[in-house]
C-alpha atoms as a PDB file:
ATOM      1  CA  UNK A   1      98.249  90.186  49.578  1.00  0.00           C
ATOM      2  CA  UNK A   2      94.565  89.310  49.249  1.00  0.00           C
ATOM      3  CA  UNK A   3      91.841  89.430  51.846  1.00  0.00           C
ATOM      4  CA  UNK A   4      89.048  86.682  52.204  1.00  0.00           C
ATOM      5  CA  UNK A   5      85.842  87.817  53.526  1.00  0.00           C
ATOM      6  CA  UNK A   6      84.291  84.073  54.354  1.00  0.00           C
ATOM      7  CA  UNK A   7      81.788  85.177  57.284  1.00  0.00           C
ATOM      8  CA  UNK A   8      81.233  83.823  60.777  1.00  0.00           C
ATOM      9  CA  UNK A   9      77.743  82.795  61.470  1.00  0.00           C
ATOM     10  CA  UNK A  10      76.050  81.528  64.487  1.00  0.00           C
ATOM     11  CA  UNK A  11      72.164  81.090  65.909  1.00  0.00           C
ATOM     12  CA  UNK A  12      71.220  82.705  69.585  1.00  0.00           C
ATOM     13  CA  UNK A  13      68.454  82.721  71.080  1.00  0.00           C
ATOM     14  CA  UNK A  14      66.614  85.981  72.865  1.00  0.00           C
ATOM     15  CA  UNK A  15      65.299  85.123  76.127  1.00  0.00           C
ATOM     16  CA  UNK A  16      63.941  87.357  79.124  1.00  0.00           C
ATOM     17  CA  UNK A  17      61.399  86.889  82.075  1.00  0.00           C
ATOM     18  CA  UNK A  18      59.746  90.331  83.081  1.00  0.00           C
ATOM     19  CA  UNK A  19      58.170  89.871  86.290  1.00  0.00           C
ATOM     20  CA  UNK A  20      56.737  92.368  89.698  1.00  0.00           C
ATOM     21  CA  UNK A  21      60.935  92.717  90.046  1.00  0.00           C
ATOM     22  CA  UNK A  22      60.572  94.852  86.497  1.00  0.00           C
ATOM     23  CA  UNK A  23      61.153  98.918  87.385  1.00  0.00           C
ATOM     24  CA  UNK A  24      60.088 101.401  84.759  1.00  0.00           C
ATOM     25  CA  UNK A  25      63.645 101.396  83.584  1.00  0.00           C
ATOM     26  CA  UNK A  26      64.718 100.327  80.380  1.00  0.00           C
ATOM     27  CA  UNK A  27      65.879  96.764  80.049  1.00  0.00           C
ATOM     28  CA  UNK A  28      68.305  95.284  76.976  1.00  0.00           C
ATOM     29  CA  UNK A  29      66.582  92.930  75.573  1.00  0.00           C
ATOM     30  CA  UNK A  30      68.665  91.661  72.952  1.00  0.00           C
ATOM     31  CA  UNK A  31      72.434  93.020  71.307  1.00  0.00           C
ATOM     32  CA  UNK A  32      74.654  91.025  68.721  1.00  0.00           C
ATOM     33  CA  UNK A  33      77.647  89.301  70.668  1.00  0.00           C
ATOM     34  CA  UNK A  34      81.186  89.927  70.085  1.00  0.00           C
ATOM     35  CA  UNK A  35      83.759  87.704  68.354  1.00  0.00           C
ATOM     36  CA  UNK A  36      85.907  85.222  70.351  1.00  0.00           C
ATOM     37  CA  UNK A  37      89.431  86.258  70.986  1.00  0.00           C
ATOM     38  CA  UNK A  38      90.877  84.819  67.959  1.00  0.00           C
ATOM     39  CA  UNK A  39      89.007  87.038  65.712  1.00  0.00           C
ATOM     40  CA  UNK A  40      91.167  89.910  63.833  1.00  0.00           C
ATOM     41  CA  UNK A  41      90.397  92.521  66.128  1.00  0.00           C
ATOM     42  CA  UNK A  42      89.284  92.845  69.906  1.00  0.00           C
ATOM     43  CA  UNK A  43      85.389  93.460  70.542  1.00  0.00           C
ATOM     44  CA  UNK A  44      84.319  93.072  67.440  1.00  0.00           C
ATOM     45  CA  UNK A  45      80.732  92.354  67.168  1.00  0.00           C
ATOM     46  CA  UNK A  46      78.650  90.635  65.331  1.00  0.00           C
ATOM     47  CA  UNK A  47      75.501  92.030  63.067  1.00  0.00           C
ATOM     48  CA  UNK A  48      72.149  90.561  64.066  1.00  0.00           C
ATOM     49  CA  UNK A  49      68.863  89.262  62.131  1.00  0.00           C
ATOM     50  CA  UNK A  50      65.997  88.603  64.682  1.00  0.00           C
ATOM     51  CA  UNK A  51      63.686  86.002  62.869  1.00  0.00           C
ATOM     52  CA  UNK A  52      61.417  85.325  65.514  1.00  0.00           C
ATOM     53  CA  UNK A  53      60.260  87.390  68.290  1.00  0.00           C
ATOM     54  CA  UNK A  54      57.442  86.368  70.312  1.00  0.00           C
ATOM     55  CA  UNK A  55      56.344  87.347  74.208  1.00  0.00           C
ATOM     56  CA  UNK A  56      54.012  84.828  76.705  1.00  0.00           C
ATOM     57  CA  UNK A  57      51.568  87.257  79.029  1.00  0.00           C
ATOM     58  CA  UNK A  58      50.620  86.055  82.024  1.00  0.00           C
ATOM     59  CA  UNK A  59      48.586  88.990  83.755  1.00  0.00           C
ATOM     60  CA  UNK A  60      46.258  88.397  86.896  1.00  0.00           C
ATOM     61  CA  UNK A  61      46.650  91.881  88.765  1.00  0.00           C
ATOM     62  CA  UNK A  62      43.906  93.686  86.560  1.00  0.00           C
ATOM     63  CA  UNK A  63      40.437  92.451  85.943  1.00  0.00           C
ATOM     64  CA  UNK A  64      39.947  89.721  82.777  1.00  0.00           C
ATOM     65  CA  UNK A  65      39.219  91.070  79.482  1.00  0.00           C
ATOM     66  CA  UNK A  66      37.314  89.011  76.936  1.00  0.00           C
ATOM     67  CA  UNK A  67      37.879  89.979  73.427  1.00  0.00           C
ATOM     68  CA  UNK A  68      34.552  90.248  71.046  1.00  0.00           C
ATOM     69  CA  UNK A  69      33.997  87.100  68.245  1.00  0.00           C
ATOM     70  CA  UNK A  70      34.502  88.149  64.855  1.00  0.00           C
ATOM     71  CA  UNK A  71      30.859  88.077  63.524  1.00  0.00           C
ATOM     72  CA  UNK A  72      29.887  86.861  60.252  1.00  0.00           C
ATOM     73  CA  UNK A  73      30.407  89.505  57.527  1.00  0.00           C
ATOM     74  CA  UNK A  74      32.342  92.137  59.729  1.00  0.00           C
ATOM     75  CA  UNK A  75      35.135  94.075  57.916  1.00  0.00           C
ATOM     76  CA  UNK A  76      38.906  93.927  59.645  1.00  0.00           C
ATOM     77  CA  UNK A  77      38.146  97.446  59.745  1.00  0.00           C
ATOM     78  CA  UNK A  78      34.939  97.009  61.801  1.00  0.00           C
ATOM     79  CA  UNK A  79      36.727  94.805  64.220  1.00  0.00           C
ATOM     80  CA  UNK A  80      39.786  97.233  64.429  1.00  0.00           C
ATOM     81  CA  UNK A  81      37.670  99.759  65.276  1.00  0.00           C
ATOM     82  CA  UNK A  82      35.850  97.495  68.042  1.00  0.00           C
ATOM     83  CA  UNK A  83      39.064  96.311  69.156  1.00  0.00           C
ATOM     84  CA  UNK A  84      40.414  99.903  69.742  1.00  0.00           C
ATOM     85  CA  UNK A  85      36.984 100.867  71.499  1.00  0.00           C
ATOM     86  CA  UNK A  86      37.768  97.776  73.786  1.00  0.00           C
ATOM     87  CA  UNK A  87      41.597  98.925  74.398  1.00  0.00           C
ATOM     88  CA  UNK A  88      40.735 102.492  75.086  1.00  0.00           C
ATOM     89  CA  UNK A  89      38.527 101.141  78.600  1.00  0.00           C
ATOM     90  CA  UNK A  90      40.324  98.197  79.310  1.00  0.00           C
ATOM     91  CA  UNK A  91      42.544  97.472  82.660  1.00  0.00           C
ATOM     92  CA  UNK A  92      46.301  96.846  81.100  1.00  0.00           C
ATOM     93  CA  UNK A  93      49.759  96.700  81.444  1.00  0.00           C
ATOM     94  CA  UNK A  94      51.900  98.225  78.712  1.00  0.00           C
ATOM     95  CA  UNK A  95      55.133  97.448  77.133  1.00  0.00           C
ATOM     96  CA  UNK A  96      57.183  99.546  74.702  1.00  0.00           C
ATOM     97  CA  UNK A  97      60.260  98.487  72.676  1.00  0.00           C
ATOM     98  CA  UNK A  98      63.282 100.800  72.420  1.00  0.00           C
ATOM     99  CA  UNK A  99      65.996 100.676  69.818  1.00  0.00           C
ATOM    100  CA  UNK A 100      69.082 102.321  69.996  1.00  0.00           C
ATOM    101  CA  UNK A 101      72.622 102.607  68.560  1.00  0.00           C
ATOM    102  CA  UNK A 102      75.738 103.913  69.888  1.00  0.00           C
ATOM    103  CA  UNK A 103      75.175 107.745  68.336  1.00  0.00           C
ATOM    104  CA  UNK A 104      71.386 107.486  69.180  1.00  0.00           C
ATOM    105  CA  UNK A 105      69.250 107.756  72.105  1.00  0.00           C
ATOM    106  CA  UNK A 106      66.525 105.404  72.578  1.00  0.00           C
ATOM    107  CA  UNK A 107      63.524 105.782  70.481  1.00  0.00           C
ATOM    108  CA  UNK A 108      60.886 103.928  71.010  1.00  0.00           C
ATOM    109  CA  UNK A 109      59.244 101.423  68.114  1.00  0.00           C
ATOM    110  CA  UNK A 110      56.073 100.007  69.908  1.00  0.00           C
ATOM    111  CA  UNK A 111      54.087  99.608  72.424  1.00  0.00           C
ATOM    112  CA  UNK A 112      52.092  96.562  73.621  1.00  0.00           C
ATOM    113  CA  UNK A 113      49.202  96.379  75.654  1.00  0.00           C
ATOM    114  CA  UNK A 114      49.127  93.798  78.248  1.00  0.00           C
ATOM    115  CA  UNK A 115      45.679  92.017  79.453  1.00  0.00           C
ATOM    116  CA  UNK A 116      44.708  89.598  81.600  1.00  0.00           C
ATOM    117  CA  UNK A 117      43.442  86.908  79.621  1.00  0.00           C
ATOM    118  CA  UNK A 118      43.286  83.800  81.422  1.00  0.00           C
ATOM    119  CA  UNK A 119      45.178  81.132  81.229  1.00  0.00           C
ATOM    120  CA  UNK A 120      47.904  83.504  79.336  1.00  0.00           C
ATOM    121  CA  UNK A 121      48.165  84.278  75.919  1.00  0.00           C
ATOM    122  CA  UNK A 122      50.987  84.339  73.117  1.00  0.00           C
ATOM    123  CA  UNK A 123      51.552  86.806  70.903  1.00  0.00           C
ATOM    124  CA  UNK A 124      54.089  86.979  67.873  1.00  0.00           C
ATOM    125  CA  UNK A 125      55.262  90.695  68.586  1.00  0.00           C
ATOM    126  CA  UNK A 126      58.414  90.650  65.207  1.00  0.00           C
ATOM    127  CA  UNK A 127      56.127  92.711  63.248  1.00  0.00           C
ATOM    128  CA  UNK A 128      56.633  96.009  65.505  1.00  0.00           C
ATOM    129  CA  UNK A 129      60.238  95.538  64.385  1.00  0.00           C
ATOM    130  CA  UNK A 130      59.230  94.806  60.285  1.00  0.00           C
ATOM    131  CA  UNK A 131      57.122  93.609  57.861  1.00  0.00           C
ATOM    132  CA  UNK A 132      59.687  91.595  56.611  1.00  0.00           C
ATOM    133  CA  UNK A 133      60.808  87.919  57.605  1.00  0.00           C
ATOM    134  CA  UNK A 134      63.936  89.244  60.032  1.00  0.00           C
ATOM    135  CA  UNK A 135      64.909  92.154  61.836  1.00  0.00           C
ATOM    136  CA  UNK A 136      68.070  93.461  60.973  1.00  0.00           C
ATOM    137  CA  UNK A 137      69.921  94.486  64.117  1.00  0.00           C
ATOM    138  CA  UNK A 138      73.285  96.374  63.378  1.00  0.00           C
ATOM    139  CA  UNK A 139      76.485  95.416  65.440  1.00  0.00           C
ATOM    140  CA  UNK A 140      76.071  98.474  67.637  1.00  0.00           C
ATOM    141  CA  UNK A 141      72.324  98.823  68.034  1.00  0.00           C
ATOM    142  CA  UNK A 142      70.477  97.393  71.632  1.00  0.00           C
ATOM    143  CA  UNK A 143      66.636  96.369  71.687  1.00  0.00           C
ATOM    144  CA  UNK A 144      65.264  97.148  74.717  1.00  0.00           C
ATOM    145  CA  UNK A 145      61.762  96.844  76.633  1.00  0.00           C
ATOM    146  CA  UNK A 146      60.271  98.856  78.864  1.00  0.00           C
ATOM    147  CA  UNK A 147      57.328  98.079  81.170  1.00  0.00           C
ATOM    148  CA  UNK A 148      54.915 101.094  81.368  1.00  0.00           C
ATOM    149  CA  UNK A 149      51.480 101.674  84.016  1.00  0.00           C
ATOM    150  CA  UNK A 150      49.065 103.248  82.111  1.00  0.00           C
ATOM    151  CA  UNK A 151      46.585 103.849  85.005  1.00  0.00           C
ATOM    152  CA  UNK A 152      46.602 100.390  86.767  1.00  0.00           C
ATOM    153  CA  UNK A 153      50.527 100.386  88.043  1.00  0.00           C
ATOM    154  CA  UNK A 154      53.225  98.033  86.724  1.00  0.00           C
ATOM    155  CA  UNK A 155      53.813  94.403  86.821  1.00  0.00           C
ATOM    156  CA  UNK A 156      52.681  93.022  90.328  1.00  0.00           C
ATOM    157  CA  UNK A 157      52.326  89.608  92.115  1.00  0.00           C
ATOM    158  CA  UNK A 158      52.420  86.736  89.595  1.00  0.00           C
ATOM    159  CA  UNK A 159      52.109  88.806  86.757  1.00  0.00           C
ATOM    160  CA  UNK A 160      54.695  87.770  84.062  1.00  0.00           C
ATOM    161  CA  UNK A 161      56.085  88.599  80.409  1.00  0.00           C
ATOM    162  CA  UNK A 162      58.118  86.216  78.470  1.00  0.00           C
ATOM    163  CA  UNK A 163      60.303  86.848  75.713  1.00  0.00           C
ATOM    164  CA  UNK A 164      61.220  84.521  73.375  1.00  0.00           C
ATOM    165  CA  UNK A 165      63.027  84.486  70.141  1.00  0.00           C
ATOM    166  CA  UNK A 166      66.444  83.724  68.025  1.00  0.00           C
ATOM    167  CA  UNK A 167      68.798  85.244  66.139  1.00  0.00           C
ATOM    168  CA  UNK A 168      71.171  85.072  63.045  1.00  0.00           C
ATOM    169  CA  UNK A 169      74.314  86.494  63.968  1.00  0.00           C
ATOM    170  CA  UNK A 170      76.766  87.111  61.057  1.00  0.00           C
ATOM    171  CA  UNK A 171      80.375  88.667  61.182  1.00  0.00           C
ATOM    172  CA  UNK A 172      82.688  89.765  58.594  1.00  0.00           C
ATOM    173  CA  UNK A 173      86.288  87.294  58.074  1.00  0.00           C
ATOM    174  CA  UNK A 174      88.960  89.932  56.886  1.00  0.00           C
ATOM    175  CA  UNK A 175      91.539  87.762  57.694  1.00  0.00           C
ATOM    176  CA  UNK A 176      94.364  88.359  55.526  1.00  0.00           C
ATOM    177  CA  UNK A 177      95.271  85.261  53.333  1.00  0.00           C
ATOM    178  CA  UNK A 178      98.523  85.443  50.919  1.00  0.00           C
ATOM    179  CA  UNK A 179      99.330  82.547  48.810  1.00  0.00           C
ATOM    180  CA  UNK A 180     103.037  82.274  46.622  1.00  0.00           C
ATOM    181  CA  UNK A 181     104.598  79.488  45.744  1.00  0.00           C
ATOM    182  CA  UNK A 182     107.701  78.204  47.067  1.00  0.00           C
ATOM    183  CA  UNK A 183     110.248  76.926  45.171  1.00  0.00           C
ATOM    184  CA  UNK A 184     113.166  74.653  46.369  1.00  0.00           C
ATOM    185  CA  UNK A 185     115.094  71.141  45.868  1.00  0.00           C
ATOM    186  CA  UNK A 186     114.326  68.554  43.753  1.00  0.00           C
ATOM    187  CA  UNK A 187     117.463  69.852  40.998  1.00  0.00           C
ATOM    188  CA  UNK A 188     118.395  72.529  38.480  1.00  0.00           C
ATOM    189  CA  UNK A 189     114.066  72.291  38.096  1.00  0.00           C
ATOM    190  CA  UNK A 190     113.187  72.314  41.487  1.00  0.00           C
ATOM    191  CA  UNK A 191     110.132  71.155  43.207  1.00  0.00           C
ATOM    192  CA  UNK A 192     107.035  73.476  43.412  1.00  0.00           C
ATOM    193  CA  UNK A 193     105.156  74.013  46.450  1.00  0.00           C
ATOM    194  CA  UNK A 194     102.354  76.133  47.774  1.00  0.00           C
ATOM    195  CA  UNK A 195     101.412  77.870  50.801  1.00  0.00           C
ATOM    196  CA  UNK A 196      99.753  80.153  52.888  1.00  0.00           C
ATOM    197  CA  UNK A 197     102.397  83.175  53.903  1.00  0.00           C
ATOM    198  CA  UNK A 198     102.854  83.525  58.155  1.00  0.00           C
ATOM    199  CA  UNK A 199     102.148  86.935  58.627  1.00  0.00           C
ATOM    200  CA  UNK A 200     102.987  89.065  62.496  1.00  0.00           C
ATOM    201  CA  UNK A 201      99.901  90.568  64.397  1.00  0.00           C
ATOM    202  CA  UNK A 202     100.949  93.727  62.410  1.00  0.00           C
ATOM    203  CA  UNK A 203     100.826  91.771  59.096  1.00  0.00           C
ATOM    204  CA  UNK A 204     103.528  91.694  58.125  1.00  0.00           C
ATOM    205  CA  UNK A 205     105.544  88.858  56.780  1.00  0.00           C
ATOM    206  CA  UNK A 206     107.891  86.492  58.035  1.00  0.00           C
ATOM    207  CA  UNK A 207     111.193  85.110  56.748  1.00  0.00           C
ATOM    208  CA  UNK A 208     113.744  83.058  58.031  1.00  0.00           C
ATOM    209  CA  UNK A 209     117.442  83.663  58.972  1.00  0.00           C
ATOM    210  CA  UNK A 210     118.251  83.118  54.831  1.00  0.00           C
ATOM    211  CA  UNK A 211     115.648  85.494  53.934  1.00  0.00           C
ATOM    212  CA  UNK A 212     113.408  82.455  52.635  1.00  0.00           C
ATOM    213  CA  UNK A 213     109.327  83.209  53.296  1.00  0.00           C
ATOM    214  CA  UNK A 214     107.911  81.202  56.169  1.00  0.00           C
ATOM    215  CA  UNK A 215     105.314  79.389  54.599  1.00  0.00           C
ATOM    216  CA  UNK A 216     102.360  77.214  56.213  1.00  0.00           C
ATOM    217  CA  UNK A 217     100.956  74.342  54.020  1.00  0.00           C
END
């Protein structure tokens, strides 16, 4: 008997609304889905690779914050340091990102400051997860946000997060797969034919009153 390891793959897509409903509690944000019923064994799940990750703030319960113009021949490290001096006074929200697995407790990856910037503002938020093109998300890890006050309370009124993102989900085929060939008729030489073995749910295989193999084409 041989096993075949072809792969299941399918494209989700990560989508969640924080709004004034959002508690300080931790929220799942995103874990790979199971198999369907048919699959070898029951609540199997699949592995994940986030490839886009991105959040829409919409913040009008603090006062606006206008972020300085990069002037001509400034450093990035001048304007990270004048971006930090900004952050450090400015009325925000704040969201962290939690990852966790099934022996783990949630440790937190990130946090993201939330300001009012008017209309809203959209942020690609994957590289708090890597520095690579995808995330990889293993079958029994769970993202999860977590809106924060930081001196000026948590999300209220119209304020609003949106995340946004997809997925490559991938799961292992270990279907077992055994091929023979069946031979029968067609005189002294007999005719050649050749199958796939029918196999129980415990795998094992499954003959006929004469003993023969029961054989799909």
């Amino acid at each position: 008997m041989s096993w075949t390891s072809n792969g299941f793959f399918r494209n989700v897509n990560i989508l969640k609304r924080l709004d004034a409903t959002a508690t300080n509690q931790l929220i799942d944000l995103y874990q790979p889905g199971t198999l369907n019923t048919q699959s070898l064994k029951p609540d199997v799940r699949y592995s994940g690779f986030i490839t886009s990750l991105r959040i829409a703030v919409d913040i009008s319960s603090v006062s606006p914050v206008e972020f300085p113009a990069r002037e001509p021949g400034m450093s990035d490290g001048e304007l990270n340091t004048l971006l930090r001096q900004l952050d450090a006074g400015a009325p925000k929200k704040m969201m962290d990102l939690f990852l966790r697995s099934s022996d783990s407790e949630p440790l937190r990856i990130g946090s993201i400051s939330l300001y009012n910037r008017r209309p809203y503002y959209n942020i690609d938020i994957l590289y708090y997860l890597t520095d690579a093109a995808a995330c990889d998300i293993a079958s029994d890890a769970v993202l999860s946000v977590q809106v924060r006050g930081v001196g000026y309370g948590l999300l209220t009124g119209t304020d609003s997060v949106s995340i946004f993102g997809s997925s490559v989900e991938e799961a292992e085929n270990t279907a077992p797969s055994l091929i023979v060939n069946v031979f029968g008729g067609g005189g002294s030489g007999g005719s050649t034919a050749t199958g796939n073995v029918v196999t129980d749910e415990a795998g094992q295989v499954i003959t006929n009153n004469a003993g023969e193999l029961v054989t799909s084409a």
